[in-house]
Protein backbone atom coordinates (compact mmCIF):
# COMPACT_ATOMS: atom_id res chain seq x y z
CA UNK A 1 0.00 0.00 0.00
CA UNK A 2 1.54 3.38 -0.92
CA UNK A 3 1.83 6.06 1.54
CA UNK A 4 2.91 9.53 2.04
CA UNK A 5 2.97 10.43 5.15
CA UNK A 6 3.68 14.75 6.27
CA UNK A 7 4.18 15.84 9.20
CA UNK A 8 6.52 19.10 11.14
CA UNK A 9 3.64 21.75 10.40
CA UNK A 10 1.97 24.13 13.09
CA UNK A 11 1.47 27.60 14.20
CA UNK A 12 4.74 29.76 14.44
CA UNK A 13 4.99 33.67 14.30
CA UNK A 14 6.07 35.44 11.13
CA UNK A 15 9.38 35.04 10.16
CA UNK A 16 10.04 32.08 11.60
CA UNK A 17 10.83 28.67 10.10
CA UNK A 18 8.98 25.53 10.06
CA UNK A 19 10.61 21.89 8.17
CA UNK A 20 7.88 19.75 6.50
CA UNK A 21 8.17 15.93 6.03
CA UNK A 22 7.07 13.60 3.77
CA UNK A 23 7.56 9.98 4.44
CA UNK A 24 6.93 7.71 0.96
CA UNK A 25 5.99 4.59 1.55
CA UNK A 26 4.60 1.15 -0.19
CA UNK A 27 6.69 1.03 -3.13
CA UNK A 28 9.67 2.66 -5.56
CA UNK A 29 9.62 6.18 -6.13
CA UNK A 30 13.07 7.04 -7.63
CA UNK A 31 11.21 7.29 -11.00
CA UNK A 32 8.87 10.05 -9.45
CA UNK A 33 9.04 13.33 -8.25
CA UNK A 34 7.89 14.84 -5.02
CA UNK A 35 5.86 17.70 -5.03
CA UNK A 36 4.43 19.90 -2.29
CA UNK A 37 0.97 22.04 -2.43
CA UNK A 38 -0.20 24.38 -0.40
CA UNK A 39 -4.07 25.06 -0.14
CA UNK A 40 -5.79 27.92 1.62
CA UNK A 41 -9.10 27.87 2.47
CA UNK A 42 -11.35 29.28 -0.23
CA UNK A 43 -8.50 28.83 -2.64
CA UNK A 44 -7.38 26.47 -5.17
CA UNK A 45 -4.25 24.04 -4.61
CA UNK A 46 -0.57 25.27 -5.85
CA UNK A 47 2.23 23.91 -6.19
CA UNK A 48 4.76 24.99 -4.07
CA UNK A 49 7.87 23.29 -5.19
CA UNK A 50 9.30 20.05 -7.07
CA UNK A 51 11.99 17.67 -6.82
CA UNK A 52 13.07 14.57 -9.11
CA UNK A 53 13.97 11.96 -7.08
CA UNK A 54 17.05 10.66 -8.93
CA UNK A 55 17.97 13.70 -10.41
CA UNK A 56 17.42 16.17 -7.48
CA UNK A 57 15.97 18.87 -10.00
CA UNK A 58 13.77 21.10 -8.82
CA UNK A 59 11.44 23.74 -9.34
CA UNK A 60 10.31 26.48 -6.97
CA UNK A 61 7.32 28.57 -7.11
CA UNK A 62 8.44 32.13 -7.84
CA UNK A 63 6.01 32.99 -4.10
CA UNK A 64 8.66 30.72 -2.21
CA UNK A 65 11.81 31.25 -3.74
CA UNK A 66 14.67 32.42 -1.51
CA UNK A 67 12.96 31.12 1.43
CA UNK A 68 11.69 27.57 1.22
CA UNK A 69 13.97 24.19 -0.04
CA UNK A 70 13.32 21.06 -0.51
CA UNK A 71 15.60 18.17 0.19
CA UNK A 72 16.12 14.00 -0.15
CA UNK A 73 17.24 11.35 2.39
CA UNK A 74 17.39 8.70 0.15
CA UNK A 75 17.87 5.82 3.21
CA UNK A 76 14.58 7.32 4.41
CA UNK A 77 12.44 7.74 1.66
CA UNK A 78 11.61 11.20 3.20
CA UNK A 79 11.58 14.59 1.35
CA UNK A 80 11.88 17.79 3.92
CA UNK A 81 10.79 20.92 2.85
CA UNK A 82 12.42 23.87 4.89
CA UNK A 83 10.68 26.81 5.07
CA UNK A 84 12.18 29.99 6.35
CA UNK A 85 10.85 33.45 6.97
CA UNK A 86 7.65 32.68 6.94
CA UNK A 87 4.92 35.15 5.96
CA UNK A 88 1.31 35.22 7.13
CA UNK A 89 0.45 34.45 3.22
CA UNK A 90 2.00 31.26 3.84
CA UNK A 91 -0.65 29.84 5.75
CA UNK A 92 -2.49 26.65 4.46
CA UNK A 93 -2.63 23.11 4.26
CA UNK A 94 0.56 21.72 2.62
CA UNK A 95 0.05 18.34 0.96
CA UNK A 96 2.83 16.15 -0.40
CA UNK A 97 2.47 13.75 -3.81
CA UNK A 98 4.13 11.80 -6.12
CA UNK A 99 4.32 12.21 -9.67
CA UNK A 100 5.48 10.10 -12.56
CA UNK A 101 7.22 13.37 -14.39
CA UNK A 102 9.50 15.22 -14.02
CA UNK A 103 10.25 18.25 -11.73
CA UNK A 104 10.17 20.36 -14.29
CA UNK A 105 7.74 18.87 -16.31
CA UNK A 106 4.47 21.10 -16.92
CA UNK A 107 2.51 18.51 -15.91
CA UNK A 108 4.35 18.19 -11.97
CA UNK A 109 3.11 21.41 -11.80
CA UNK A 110 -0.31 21.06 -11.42
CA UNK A 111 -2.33 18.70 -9.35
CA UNK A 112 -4.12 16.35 -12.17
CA UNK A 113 -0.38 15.27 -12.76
CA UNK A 114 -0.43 13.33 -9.65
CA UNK A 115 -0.80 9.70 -8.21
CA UNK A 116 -0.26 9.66 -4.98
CA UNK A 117 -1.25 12.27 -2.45
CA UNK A 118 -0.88 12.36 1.59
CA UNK A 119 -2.98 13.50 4.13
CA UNK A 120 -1.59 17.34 4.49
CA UNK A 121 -0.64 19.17 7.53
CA UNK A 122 -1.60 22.36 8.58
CA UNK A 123 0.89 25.33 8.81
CA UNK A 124 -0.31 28.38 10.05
CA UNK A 125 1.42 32.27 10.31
CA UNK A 126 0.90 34.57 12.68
CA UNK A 127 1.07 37.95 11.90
């Protein structure tokens, strides 16, 4: 059974720093990439950022850039996404997935693109 599993969100003040994980599970992903979402309420889901898992490419949404990475522990099968100075904008539910494209493939960039999705965890910004 495939899983992603996130975890590390929460409630932190603005400009602070919060690290996401995503924990794949259930079978092979080093033909995927990881991507992470970010959904506020009322709004549609965005991609946040992108990572091929045997290439390490990426691909960083121009809102995030400067301020957020993503990462790979291999032995773990976990992807971290770091996210420093945090802005009250930031605030939503981030969602990991798996993808059969590339990171910089148009189609890891939106959600239909997508097989595998985990539950999401909350991060909120205080202002």
């Amino acid at each position: 059974q495939v899983q992603l599993v996130e975890s590390g969100g929460g409630l932190v003040q603005a400009g602070g720093s919060l690290r996401l994980s995503c924990a794949a599970s259930g079978r092979t992903f080093i033909h995927y990439a990881i991507g992470w979402f970010r959904q506020a309420p009322g709004k549609e889901r965005d991609i946040v950022v992108t990572i091929s898992w045997n290439d390490r490419r990426t691909y960083y949404a121009d809102s995030v850039k400067g301020r957020f990475t993503i990462s790979t522990d291999n032995a773990n099968s976990t992807v971290y996404l770091q996210m420093n100075s945090l802005k009250p904008e930031d605030t939503a539910v981030y969602y990991c997935a798996a993808t059969p494209y590339s990171a910089w493939s148009p189609l890891a960039l939106n959600p239909e693109g997508y097989d595998y999705w985990g539950q999401g965890t909350q991060v909120t910004i205080s202002s």
